[in-house]
Each structure stands twice: as structure tokens, then as C-alpha cells.
C-alpha atoms as a PDB file:
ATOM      1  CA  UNK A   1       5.355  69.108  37.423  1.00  0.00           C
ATOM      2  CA  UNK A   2       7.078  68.884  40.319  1.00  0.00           C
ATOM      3  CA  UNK A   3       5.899  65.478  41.294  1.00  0.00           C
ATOM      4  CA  UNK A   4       6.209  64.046  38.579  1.00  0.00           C
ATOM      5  CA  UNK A   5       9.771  64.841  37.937  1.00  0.00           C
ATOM      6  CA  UNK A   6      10.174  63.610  41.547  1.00  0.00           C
ATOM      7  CA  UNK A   7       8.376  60.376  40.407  1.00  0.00           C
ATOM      8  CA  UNK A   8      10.857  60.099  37.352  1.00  0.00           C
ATOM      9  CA  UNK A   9      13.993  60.183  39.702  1.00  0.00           C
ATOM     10  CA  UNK A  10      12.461  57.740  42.234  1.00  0.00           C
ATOM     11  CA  UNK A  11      11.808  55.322  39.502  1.00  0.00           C
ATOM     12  CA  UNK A  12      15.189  55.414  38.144  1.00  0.00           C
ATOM     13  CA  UNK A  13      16.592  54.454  41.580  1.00  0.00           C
ATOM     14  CA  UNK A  14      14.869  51.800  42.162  1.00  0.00           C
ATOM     15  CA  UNK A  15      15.496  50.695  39.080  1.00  0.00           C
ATOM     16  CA  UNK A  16      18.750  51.061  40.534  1.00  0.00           C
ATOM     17  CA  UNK A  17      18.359  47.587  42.608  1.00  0.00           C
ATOM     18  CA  UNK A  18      18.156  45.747  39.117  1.00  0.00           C
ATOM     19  CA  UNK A  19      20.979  47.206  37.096  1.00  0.00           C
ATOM     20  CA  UNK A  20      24.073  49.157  38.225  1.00  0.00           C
ATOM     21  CA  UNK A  21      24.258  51.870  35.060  1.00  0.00           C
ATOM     22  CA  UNK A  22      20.896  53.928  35.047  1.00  0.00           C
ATOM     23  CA  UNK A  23      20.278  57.058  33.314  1.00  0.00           C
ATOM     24  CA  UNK A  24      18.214  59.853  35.500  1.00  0.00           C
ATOM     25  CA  UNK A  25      15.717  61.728  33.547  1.00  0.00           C
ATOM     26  CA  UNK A  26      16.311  65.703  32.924  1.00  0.00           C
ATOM     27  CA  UNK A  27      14.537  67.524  35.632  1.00  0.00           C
ATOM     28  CA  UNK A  28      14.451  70.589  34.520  1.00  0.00           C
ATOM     29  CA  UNK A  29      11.786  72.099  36.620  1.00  0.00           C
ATOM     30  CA  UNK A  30      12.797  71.197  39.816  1.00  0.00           C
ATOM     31  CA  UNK A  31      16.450  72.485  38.402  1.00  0.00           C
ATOM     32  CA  UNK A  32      15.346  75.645  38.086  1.00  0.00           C
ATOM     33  CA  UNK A  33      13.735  76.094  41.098  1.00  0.00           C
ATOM     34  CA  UNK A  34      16.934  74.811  42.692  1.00  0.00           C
ATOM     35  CA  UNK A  35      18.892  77.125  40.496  1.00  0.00           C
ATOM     36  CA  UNK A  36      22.020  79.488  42.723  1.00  0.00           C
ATOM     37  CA  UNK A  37      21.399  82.873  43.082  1.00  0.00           C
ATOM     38  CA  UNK A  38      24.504  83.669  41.908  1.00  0.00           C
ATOM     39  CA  UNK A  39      24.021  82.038  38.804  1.00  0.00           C
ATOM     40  CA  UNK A  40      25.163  78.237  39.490  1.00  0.00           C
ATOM     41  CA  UNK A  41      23.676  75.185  37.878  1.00  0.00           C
ATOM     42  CA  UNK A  42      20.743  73.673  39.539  1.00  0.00           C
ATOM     43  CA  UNK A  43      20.555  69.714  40.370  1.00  0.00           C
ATOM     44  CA  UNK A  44      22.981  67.387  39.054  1.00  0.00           C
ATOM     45  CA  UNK A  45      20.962  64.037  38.334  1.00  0.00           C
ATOM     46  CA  UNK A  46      24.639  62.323  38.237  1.00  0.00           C
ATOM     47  CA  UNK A  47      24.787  63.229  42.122  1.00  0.00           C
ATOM     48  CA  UNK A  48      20.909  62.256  42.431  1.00  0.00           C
ATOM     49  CA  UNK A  49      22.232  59.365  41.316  1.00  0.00           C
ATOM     50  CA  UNK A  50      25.680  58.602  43.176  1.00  0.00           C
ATOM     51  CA  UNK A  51      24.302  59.687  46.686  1.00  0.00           C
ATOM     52  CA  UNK A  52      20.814  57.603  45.661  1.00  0.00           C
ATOM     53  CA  UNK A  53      21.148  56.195  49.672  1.00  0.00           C
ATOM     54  CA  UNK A  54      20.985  60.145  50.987  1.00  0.00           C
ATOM     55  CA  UNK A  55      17.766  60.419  48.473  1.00  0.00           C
ATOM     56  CA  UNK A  56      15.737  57.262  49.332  1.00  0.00           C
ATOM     57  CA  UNK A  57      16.623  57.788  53.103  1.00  0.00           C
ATOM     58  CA  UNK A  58      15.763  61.373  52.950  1.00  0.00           C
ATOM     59  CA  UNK A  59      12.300  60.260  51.380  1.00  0.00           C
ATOM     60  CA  UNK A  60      11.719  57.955  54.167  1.00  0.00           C
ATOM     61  CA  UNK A  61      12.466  60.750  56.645  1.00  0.00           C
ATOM     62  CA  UNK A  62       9.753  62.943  54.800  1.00  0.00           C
ATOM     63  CA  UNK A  63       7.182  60.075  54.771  1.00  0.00           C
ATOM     64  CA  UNK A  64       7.509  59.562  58.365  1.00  0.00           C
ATOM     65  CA  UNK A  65       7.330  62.802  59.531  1.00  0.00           C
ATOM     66  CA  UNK A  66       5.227  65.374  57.767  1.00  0.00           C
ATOM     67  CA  UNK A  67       4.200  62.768  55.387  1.00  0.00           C
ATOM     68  CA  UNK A  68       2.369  60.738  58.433  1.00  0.00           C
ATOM     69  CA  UNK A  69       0.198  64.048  59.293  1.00  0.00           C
ATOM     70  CA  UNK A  70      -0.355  65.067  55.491  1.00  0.00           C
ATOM     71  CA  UNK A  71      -1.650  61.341  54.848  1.00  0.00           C
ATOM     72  CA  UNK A  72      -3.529  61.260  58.083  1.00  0.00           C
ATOM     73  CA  UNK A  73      -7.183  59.856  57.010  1.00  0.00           C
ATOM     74  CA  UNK A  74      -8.726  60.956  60.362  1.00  0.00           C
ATOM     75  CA  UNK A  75      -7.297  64.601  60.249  1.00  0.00           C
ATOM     76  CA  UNK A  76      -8.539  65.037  56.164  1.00  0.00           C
ATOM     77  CA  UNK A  77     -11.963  64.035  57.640  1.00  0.00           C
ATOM     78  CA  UNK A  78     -11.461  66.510  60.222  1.00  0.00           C
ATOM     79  CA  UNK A  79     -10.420  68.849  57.527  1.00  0.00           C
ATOM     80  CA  UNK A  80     -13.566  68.407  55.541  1.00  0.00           C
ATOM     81  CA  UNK A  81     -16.012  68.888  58.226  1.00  0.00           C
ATOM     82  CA  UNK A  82     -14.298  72.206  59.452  1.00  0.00           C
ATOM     83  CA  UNK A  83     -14.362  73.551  55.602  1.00  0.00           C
ATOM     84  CA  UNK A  84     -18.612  72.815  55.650  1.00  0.00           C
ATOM     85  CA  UNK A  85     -19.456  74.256  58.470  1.00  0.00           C
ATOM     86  CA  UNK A  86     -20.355  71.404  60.478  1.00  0.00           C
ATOM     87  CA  UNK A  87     -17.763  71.885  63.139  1.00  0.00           C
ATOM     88  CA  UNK A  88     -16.220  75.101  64.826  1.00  0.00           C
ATOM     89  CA  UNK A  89     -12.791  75.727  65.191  1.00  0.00           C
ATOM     90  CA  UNK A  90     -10.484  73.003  66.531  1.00  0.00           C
ATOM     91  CA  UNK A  91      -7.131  73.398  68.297  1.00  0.00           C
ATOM     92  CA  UNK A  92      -5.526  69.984  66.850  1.00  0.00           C
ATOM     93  CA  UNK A  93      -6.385  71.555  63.306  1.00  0.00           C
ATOM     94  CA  UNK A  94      -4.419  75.040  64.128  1.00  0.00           C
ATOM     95  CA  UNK A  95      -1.747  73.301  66.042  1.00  0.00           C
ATOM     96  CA  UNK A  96       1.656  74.117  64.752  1.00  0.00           C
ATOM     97  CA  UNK A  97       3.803  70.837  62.893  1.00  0.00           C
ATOM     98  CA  UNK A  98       6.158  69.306  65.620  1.00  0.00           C
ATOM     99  CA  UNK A  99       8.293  66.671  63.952  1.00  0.00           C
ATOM    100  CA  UNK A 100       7.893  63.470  66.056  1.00  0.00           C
ATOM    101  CA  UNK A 101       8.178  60.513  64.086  1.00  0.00           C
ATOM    102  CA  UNK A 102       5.392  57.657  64.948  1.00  0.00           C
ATOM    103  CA  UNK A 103       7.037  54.417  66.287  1.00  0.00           C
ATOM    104  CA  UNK A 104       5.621  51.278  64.859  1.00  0.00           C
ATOM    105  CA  UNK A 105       5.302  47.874  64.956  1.00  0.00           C
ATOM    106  CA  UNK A 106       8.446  45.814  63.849  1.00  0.00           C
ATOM    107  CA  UNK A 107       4.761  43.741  61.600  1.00  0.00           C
ATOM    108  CA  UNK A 108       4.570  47.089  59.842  1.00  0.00           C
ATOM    109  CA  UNK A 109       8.243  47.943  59.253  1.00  0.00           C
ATOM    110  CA  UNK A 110       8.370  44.204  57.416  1.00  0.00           C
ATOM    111  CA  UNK A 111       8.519  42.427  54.514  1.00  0.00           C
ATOM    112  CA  UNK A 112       8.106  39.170  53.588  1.00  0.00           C
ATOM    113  CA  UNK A 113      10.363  37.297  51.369  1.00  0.00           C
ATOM    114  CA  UNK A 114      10.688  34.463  49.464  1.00  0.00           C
ATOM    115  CA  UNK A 115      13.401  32.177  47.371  1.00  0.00           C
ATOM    116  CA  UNK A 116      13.043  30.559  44.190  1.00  0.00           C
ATOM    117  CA  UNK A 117      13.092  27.041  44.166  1.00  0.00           C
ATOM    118  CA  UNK A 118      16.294  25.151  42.345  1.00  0.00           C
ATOM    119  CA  UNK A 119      18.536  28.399  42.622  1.00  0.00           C
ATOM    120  CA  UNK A 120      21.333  28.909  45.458  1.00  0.00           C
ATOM    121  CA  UNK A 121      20.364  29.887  48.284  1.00  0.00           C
ATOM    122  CA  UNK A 122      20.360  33.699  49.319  1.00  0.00           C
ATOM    123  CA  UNK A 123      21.858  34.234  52.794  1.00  0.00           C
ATOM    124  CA  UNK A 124      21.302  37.232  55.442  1.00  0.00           C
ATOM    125  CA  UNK A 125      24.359  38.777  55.035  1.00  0.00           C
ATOM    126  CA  UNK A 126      23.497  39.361  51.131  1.00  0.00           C
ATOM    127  CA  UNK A 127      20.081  40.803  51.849  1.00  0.00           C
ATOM    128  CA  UNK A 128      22.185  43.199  54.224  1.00  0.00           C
ATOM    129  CA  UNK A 129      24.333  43.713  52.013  1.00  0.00           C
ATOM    130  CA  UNK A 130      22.261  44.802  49.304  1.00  0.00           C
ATOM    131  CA  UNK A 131      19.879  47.019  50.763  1.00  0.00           C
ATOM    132  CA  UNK A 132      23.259  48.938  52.587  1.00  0.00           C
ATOM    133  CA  UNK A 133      24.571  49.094  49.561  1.00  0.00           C
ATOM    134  CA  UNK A 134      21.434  50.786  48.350  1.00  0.00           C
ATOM    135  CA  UNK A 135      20.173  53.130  51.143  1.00  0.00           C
ATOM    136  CA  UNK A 136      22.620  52.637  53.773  1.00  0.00           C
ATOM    137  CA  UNK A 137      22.140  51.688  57.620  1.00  0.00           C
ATOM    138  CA  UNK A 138      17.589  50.977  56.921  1.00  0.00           C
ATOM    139  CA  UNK A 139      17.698  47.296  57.937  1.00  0.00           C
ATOM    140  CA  UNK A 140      17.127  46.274  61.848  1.00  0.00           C
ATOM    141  CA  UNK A 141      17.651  42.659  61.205  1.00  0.00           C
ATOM    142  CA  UNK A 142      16.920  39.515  59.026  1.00  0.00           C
ATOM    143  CA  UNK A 143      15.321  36.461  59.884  1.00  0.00           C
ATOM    144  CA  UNK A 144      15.531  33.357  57.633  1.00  0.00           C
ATOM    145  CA  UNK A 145      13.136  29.812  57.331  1.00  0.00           C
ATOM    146  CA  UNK A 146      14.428  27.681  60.297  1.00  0.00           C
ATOM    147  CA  UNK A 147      14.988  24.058  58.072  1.00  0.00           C
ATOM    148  CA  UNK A 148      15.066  20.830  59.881  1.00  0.00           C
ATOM    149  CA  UNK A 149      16.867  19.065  56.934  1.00  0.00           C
ATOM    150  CA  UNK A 150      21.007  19.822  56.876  1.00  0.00           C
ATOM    151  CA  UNK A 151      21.980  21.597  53.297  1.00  0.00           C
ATOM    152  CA  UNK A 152      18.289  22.023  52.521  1.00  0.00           C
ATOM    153  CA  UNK A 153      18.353  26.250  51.702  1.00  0.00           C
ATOM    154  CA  UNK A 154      15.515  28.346  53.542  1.00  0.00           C
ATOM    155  CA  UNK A 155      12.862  29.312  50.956  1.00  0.00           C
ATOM    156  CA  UNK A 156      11.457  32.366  52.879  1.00  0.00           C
ATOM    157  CA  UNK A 157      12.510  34.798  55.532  1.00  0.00           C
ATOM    158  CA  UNK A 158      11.643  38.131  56.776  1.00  0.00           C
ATOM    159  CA  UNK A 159      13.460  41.648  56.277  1.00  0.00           C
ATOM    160  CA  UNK A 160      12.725  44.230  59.689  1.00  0.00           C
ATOM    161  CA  UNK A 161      13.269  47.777  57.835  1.00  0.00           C
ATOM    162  CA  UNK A 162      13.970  51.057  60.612  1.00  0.00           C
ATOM    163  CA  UNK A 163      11.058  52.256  58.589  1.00  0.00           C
ATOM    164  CA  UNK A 164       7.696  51.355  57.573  1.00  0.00           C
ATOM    165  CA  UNK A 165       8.877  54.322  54.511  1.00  0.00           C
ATOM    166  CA  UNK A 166      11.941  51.810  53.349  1.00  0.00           C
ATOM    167  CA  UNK A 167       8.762  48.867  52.653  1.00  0.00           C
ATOM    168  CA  UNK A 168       6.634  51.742  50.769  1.00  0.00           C
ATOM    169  CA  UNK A 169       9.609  52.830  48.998  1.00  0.00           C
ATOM    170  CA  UNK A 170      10.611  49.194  47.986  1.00  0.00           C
ATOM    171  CA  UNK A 171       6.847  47.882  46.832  1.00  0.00           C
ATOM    172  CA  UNK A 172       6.411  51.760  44.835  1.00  0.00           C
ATOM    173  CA  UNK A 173       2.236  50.830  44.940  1.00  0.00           C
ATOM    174  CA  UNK A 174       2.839  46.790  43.529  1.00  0.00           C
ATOM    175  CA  UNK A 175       1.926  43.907  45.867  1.00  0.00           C
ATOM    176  CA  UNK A 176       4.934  42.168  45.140  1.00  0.00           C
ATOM    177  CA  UNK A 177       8.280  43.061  43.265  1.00  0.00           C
ATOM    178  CA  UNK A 178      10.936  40.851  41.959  1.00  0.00           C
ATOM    179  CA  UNK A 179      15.086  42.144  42.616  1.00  0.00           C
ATOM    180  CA  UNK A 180      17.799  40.397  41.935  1.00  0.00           C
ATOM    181  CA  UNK A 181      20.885  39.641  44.138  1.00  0.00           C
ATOM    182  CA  UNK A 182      24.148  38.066  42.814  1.00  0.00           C
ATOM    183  CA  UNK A 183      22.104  36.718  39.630  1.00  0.00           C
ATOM    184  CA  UNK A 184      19.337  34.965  41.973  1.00  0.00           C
ATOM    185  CA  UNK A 185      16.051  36.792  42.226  1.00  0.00           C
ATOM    186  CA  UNK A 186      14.071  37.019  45.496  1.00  0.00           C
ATOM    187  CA  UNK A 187      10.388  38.034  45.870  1.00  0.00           C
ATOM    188  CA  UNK A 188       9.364  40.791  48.745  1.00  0.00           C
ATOM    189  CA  UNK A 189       5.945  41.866  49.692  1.00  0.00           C
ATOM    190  CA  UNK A 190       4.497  43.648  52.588  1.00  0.00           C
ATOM    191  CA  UNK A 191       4.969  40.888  55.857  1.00  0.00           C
ATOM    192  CA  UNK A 192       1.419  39.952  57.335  1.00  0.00           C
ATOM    193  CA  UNK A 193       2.318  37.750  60.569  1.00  0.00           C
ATOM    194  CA  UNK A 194       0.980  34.548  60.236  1.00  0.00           C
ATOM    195  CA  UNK A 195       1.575  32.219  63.886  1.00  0.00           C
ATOM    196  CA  UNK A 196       3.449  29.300  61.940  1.00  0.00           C
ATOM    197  CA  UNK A 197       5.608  31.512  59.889  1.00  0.00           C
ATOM    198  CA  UNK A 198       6.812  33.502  62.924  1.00  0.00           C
ATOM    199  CA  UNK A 199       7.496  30.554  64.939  1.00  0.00           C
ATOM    200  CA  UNK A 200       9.681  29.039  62.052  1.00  0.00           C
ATOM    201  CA  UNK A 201      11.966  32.215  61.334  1.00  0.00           C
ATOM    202  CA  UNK A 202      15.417  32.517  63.373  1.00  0.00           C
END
């Protein structure tokens, strides 16, 4: 129940990055396990909501830290073959949780982007602005199609997230997703280097 409700609100914000007036769902489970002791309400969705930058950047937090060693395919396998019997103990199984966040590759903190033909162009500053607006201080940089032709708009680019989270967070399972900025939509999907592509981004 939990996660689901969870689910519920993270779908809401990102629907968030389509339309600016978006009703949260009632969460009343995780509001009454949030409830005060004294009596006070539990969550507010309409603060959910306003502060949705603290919520997708506390997510991202989550998923790199303890998130990394819960979804850690090697350790699960591990797991499994301490449970059957087929291994004795092991200390990296009884070791206590340390948060240390996992750096990684600027490739897997990326997304790719691209620009619909016939619409004005999109610049860097507008991609910044839009995700800040969203979930604050997550993008490292921008890089945009180099063009040789003067006037001629770029019709791809590259967004460099401080998170490989922010990229999870922004796909929500899809290959690609569609948002809109300033009434011209943009396509993003998870960046997979290609030599000609990264030679032709500034």
C-alpha cells in the first residue's frame, strides 16, 4: 500500500513537467503512518506538491544510496546462495549500511535529446531552466548539435544530470518520453555514446 501510494504521488509530479495545475491523489495510508503524536494531521499532498523539487531530489538521494545496495544484482545472488546453504557466512553480507554514494560515468548520468523538426528551436538555457524549475540544482551541463549552417537550429543535444536517479526518475520505466517546454515538445531517452554524436555536441 505503501508503494503504491508512493507511485501515485510520483506520477502526479511528473505529470507535473506537462501541466502546471495537478491534483495529488489522497494518501491516506502513508498519512496515517505519518500522523503527530499529538494529534496533528499527517501529509499535506498540497506541500507534496509545492516542494515537488525537495521530493524528486530526495528520491534520487534514496536511489543512490541505499537504493544502489538494495538493487545490487550481485549481492541478491549472494543473498540467495547464503539462504540454501550453499555458502557459509559472509562478512560483506553482515556488514553494516555506510552511505557512500557510487560515482558514475557522466554516459550514465545522460540523456539524449532530440528537437522536432519545423518548430523553434529549444536553447540550453530553457532545458536549464526547466528541469531547475522542477527539481532544482540536478543538471551538470548541456550540450547542443554543433551546426555548420548559420540560423539552422540544433536538432539534438545531450542533458548531463548530477544523478544517474534524475534519468530514472525522468524515463519512470518508458524508453522515451515526450515534455513540453514553452509550447515546443522535446524527446529524451537514456544517452548511449555514439563517436559521431559526441564529437558534434558543444
Amino acid at each position: 500500500m505503501v508503494a503504491s501510494e508512493a507511485n501515485r504521488i510520483l506520477d502526479c509530479l511528473r505529470g507535473m513537467q506537462q501541466q502546471s495545475h495537478v491534483v495529488l491523489p489522497p494518501i491516506p495510508f502513508i498519512s496515517a503512518l505519518c500522523q503527530c503524536h499529538d494529534g496533528g494531521m499527517g501529509i499535506d499532498t498540497a506541500f507534496l506538491a509545492f516542494n515537488q523539487d525537495l521530493v524528486v531530489r530526495g528520491v534520487a538521494d534514496i536511489l543512490d544510496g541505499v537504493g544502489a545496495l538494495i538493487f545490487d544484482d550481485r549481492l541478491y545472488r549472494l543473498l540467495r546462495r547464503y539462504q540454501t546453504g550453499l555458502i557459509g557466512r559472509l562478512s560483506e553480507l553482515e556488514a553494516p549500511y555506510t552511505c557512500s554514494p557510487v560515482t558514475v560515468s557522466e554516459d550514465s548520468r545522460s540523456m539524449f535529446v532530440t528537437f522536432s523538426k519545423g518548430q523553434p528551436a529549444v536553447d540550453r538555457q530553457e532545458i536549464f531552466d526547466y528541469f531547475r524549475h522542477k527539481w532544482g540544482d540536478c543538471i551538470v551541463r548541456v550540450l547542443m548539435e554543433k551546426t555548420t549552417t548559420r540560423g539552422t537550429p540544433p536538432m539534438y543535444g545531450r542533458i548531463i544530470f548530477k544523478s544517474e536517479a534524475f534519468v530514472s526518475l525522468v524515463l519512470n520505466g518508458e524508453h522515451t518520453v515526450k515534455i513540453t517546454i514553452g509550447y515546443r515538445q522535446i524527446w529524451l531517452r537514456k544517452y548511449i555514446p555514439r563517436p559521431h554524436t559526441i564529437n558534434n555536441l558543444q
